[in-house]
Protein backbone atom coordinates (compact mmCIF):
# COMPACT_ATOMS: atom_id res chain seq x y z
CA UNK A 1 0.00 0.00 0.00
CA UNK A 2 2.80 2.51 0.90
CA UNK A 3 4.09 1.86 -2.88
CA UNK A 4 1.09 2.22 -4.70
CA UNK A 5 0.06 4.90 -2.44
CA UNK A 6 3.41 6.33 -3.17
CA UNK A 7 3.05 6.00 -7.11
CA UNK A 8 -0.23 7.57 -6.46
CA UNK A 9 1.50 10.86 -5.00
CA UNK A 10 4.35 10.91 -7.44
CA UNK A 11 2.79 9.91 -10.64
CA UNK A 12 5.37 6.92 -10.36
CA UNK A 13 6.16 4.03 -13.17
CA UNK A 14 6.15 0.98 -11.10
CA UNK A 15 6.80 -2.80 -11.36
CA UNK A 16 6.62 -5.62 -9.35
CA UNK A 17 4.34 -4.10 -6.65
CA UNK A 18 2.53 -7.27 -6.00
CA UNK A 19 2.38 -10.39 -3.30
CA UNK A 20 5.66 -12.39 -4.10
CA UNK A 21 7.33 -10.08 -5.83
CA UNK A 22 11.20 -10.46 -5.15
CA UNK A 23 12.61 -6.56 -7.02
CA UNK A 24 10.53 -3.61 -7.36
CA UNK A 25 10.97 -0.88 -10.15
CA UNK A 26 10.06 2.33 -9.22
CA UNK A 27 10.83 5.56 -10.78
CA UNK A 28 8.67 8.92 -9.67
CA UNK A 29 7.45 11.68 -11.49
CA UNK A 30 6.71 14.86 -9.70
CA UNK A 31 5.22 14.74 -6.73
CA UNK A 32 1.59 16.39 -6.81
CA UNK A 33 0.12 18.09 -3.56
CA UNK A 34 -3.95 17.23 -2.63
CA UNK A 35 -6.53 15.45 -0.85
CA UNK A 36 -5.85 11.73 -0.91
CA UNK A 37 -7.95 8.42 1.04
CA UNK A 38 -5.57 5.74 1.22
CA UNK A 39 -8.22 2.50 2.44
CA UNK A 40 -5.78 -0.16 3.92
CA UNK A 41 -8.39 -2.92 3.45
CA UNK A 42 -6.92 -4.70 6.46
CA UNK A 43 -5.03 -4.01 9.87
CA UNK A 44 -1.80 -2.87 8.61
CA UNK A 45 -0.65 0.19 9.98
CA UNK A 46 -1.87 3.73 9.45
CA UNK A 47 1.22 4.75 10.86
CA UNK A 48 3.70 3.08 8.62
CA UNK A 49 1.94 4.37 5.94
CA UNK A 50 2.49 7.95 6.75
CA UNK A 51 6.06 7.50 7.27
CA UNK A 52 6.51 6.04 3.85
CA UNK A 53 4.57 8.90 2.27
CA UNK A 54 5.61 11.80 4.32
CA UNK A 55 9.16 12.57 3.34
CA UNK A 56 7.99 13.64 -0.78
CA UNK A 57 4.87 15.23 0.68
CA UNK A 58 6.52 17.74 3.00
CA UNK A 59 8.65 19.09 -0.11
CA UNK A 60 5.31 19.95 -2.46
CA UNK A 61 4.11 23.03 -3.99
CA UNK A 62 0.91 23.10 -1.45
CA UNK A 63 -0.54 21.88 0.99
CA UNK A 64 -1.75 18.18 1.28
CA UNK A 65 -4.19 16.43 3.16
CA UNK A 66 -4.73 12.90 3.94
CA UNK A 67 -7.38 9.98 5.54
CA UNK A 68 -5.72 6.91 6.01
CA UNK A 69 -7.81 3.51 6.87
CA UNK A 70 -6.47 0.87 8.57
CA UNK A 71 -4.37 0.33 12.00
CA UNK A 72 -3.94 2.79 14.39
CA UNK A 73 -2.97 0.42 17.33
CA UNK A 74 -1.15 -2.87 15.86
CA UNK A 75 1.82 -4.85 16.58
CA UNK A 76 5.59 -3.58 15.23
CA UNK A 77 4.19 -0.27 14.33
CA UNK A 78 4.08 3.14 16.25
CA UNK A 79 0.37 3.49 17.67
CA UNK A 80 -1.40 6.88 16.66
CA UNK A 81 -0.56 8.44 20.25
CA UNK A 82 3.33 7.72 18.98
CA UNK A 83 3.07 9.38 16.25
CA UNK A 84 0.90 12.50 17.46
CA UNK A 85 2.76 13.23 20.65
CA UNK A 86 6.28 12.19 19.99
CA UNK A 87 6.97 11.99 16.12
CA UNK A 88 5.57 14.95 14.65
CA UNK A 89 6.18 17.09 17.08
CA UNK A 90 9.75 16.33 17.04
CA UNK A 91 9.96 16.92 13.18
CA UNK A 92 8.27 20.27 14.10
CA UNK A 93 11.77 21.28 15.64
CA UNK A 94 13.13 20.76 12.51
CA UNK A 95 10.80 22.57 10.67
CA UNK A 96 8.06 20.65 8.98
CA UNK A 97 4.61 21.21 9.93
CA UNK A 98 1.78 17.94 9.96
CA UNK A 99 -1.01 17.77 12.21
CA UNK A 100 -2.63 14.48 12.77
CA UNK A 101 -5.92 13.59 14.38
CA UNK A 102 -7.91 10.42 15.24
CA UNK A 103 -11.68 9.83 14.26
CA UNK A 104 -11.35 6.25 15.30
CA UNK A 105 -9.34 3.36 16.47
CA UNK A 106 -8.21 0.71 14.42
CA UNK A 107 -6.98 -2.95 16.42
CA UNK A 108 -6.03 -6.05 15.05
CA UNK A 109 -7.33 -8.14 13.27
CA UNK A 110 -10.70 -5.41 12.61
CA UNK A 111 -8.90 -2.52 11.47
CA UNK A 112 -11.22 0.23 10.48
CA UNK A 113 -9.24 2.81 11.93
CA UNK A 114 -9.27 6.75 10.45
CA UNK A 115 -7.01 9.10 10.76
CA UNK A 116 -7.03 12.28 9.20
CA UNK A 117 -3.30 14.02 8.47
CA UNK A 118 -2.68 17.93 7.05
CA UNK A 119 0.71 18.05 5.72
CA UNK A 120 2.39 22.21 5.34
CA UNK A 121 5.50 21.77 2.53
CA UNK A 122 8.47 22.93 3.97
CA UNK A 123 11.15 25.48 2.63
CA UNK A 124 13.73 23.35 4.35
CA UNK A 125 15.10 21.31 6.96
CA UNK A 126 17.06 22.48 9.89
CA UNK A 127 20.03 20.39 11.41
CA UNK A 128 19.14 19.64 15.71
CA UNK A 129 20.79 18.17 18.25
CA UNK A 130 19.63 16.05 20.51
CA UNK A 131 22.44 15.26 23.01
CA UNK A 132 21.36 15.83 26.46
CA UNK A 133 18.02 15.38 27.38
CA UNK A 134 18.10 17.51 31.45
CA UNK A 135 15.59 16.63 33.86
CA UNK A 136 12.27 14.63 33.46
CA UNK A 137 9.42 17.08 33.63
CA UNK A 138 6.30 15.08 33.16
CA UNK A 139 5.48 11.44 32.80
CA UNK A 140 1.73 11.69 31.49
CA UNK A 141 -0.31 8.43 30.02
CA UNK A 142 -3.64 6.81 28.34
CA UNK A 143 -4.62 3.67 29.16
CA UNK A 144 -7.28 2.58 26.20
CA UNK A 145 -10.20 0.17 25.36
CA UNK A 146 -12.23 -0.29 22.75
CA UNK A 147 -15.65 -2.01 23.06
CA UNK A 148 -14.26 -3.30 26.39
CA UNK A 149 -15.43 -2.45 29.92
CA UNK A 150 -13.51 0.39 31.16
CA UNK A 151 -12.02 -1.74 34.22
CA UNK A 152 -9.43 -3.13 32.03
CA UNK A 153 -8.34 0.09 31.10
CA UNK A 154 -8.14 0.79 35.12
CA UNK A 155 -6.34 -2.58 35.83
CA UNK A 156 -3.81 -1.19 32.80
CA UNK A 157 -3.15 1.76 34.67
CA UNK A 158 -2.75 0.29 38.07
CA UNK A 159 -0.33 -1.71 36.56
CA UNK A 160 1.68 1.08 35.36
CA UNK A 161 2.15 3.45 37.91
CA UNK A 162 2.75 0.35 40.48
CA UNK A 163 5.63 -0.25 38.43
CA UNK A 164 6.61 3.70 37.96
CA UNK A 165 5.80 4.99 41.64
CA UNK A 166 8.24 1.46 42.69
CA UNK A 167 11.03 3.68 40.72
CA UNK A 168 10.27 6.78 42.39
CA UNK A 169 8.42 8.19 39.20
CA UNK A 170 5.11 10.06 39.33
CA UNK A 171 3.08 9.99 36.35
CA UNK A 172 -0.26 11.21 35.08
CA UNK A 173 -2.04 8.88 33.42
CA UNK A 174 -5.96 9.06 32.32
CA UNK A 175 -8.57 6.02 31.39
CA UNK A 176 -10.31 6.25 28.12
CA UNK A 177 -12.88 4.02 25.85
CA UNK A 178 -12.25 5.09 22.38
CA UNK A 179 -14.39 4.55 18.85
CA UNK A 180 -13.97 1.48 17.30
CA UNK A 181 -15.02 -0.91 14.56
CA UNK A 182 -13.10 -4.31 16.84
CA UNK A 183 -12.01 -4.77 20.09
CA UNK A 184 -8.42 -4.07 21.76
CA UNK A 185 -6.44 -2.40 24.43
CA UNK A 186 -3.71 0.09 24.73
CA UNK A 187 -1.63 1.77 27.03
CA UNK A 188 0.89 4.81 26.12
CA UNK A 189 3.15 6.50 27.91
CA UNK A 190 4.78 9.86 27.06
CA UNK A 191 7.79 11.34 28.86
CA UNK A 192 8.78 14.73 28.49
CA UNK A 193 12.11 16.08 29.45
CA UNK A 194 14.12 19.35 29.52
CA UNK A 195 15.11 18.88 25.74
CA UNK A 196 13.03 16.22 24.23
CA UNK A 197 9.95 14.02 24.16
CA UNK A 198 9.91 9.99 23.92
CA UNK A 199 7.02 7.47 24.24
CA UNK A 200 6.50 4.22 25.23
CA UNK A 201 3.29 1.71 24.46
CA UNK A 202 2.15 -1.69 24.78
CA UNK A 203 -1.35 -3.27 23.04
CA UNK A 204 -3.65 -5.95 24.74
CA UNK A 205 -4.51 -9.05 22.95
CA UNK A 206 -6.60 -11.79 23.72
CA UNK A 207 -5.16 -14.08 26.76
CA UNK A 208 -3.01 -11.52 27.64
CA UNK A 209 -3.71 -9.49 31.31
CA UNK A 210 -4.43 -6.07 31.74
CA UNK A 211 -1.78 -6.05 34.42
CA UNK A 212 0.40 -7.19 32.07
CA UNK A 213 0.15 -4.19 29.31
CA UNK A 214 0.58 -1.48 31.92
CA UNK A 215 3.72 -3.04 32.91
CA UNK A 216 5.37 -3.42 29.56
CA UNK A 217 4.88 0.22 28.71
CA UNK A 218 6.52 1.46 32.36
CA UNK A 219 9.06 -1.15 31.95
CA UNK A 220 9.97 0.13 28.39
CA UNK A 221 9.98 3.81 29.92
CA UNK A 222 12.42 2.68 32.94
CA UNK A 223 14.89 1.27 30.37
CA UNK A 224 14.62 4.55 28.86
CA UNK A 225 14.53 6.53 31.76
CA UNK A 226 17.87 4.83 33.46
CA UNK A 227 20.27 5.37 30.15
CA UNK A 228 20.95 9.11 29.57
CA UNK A 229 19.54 9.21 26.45
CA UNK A 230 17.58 12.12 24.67
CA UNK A 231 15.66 9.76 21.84
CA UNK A 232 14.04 6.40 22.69
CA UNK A 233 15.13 3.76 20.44
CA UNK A 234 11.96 3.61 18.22
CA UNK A 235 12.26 7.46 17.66
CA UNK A 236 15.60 7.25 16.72
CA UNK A 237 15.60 5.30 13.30
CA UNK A 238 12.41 7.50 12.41
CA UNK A 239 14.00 10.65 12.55
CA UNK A 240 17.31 9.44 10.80
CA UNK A 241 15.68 10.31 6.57
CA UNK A 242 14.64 13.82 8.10
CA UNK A 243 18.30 14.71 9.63
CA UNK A 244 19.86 13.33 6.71
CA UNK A 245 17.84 15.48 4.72
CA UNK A 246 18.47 18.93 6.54
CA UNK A 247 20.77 21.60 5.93
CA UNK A 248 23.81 21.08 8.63
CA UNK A 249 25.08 18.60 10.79
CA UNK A 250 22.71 16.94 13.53
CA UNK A 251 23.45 14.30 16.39
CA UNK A 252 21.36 12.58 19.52
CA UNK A 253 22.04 10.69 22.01
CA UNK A 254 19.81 7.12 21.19
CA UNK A 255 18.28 4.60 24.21
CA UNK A 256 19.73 2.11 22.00
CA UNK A 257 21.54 1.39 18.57
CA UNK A 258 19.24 -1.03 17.28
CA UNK A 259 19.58 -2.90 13.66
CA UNK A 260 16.54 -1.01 12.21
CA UNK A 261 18.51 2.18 13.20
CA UNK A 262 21.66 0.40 11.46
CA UNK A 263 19.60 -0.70 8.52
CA UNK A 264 17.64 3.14 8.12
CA UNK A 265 21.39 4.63 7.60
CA UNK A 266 22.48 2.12 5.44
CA UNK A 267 19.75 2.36 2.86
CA UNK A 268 19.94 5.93 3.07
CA UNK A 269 23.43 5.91 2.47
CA UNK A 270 22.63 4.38 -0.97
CA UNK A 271 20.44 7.47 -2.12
CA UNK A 272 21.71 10.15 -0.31
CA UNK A 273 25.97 11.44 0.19
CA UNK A 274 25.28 11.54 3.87
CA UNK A 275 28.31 10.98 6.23
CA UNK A 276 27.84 9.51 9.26
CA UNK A 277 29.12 8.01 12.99
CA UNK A 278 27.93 5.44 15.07
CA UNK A 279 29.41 5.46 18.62
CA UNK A 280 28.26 2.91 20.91
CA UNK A 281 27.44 -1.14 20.67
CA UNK A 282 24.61 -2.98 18.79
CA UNK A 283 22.02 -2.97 21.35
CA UNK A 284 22.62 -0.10 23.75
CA UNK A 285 22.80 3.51 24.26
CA UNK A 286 24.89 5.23 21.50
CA UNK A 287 25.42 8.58 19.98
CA UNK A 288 24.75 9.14 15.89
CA UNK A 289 26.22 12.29 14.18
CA UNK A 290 24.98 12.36 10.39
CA UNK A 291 24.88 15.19 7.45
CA UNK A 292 24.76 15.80 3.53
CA UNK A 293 28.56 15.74 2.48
């Protein structure tokens, strides 16, 4: 979907976007600005579908809007609250301008998720650093259901500040029984800091305890929390195109080098004359220093 969507956008010549195929061809035209409904058809994330379309959309003419159907709160994809709380606004430091909103929530294996995105071109990227993070601020949550008595959602958040307050971290975190066409839990955690945001989530799924979801997403914040990180490690290969994209050199400090944050600079590296450093170990905290050569 990202392709075609993609092709779509750009106007593209395409070949081999279908089930199987082992190359794709893809050569773009020039990207065209508008209102565009991209229907899923299935779970797969809303989310990963905006980051494959975003980067050509924030350098059109005008303005372009989008409604994406699909996932909004999915396994091995950001959920919406990632994206609206911790994503964008971070590529607003940098300059580029979306605003995202939620008409309804999309679990697996329903889908039927909406979300509606406005993206403002921009004239160009700024270089950032994000090196030292200061003091925690605020620790502030949502614990989520969907057609699912709201005492999950409690037990969730029980859960999760057990586990913070054990650490000696306060947090703010509110109940809520969203729209949807299935059934599912979340629970997301946002932590804001001198410097930076990051965010932390975990979904519910059937045999799994409510306990158990607020716990992952305070346990994924304390791993953050007890590194001296700015960027969690999910933020960190999502923001890699953008910095190698903007006019300067940019750094952060990363929770953890992971291999998708190994594999983003790679690829990029095969498009773009970027030079970049990688200080740290596979699979902990690190620093990454990247810009156009």
């Amino acid at each position: 979907m990202g392709i075609r969507s993609l092709k779509l956008i750009s106007n593209a010549r395409v070949e081999g976007d279908s089930g199987g195929s082992t190359e794709l061809f893809f050569e773009p035209g020039e990207v065209k600005h508008g209102d565009y409904f991209f229907d899923i058809g299935t779970a797969g994330s809303t989310s990963l579908l905006l980051q494959a379309i975003l980067p050509p959309l924030i350098f059109a003419k005008h303005r372009t809007s989008l409604t994406l159907k699909g996932g909004t709160h999915v396994p091995l994809s950001p959920p919406f609250q990632y994206v609206s709380e911790i994503f964008l606004p971070v590529l607003k430091k940098l300059g580029i301008e979306v605003k995202a909103t939620m008409e309804s929530c999309g679990f697996y294996p329903k889908g039927g998720g909406k979300v509606y995105v406005e993206i403002t071109p921009a004239d160009r990227l700024e270089a950032i650093n994000f090196l030292e993070r200061g003091d925690l601020k605020k620790v502030y949550g949502l614990s989520g259901v969907g057609n699912l008595p709201l005492s999950i959602a409690e037990r969730q958040k029980k859960a999760a500040l057990t586990t913070l307050t054990s650490h000696g971290i306060n947090a703010e975190i509110e109940t809520i029984s969203v729209s949807t066409p299935g059934q599912g839990t979340f629970m997301f955690l946002k932590a804001e800091t001198e410097k930076c945001f990051a965010g932390f989530s975990s979904l519910g799924e059937r045999g799994k305890k409510a306990e158990l979801v607020g716990e992952e997403a305070a346990q994924h914040f304390l791993y953050y929390y007890f590194t001296s990180a700015c960027l969690d490690r999910h933020l960190s290969d999502q923001i890699i195109l953008y910095l190698a994209l903007a006019k300067g050199e940019s750094s952060f400090s990363t929770a953890e080098i992971s291999a998708h944050l190994i594999t983003n600079l790679w690829v990029i590296e095969k498009f773009l004359r970027i030079q970049y450093t990688v200080e740290g170990e596979m699979g902990k905290p690190g620093k990454i220093t990247i810009k156009l050569r």
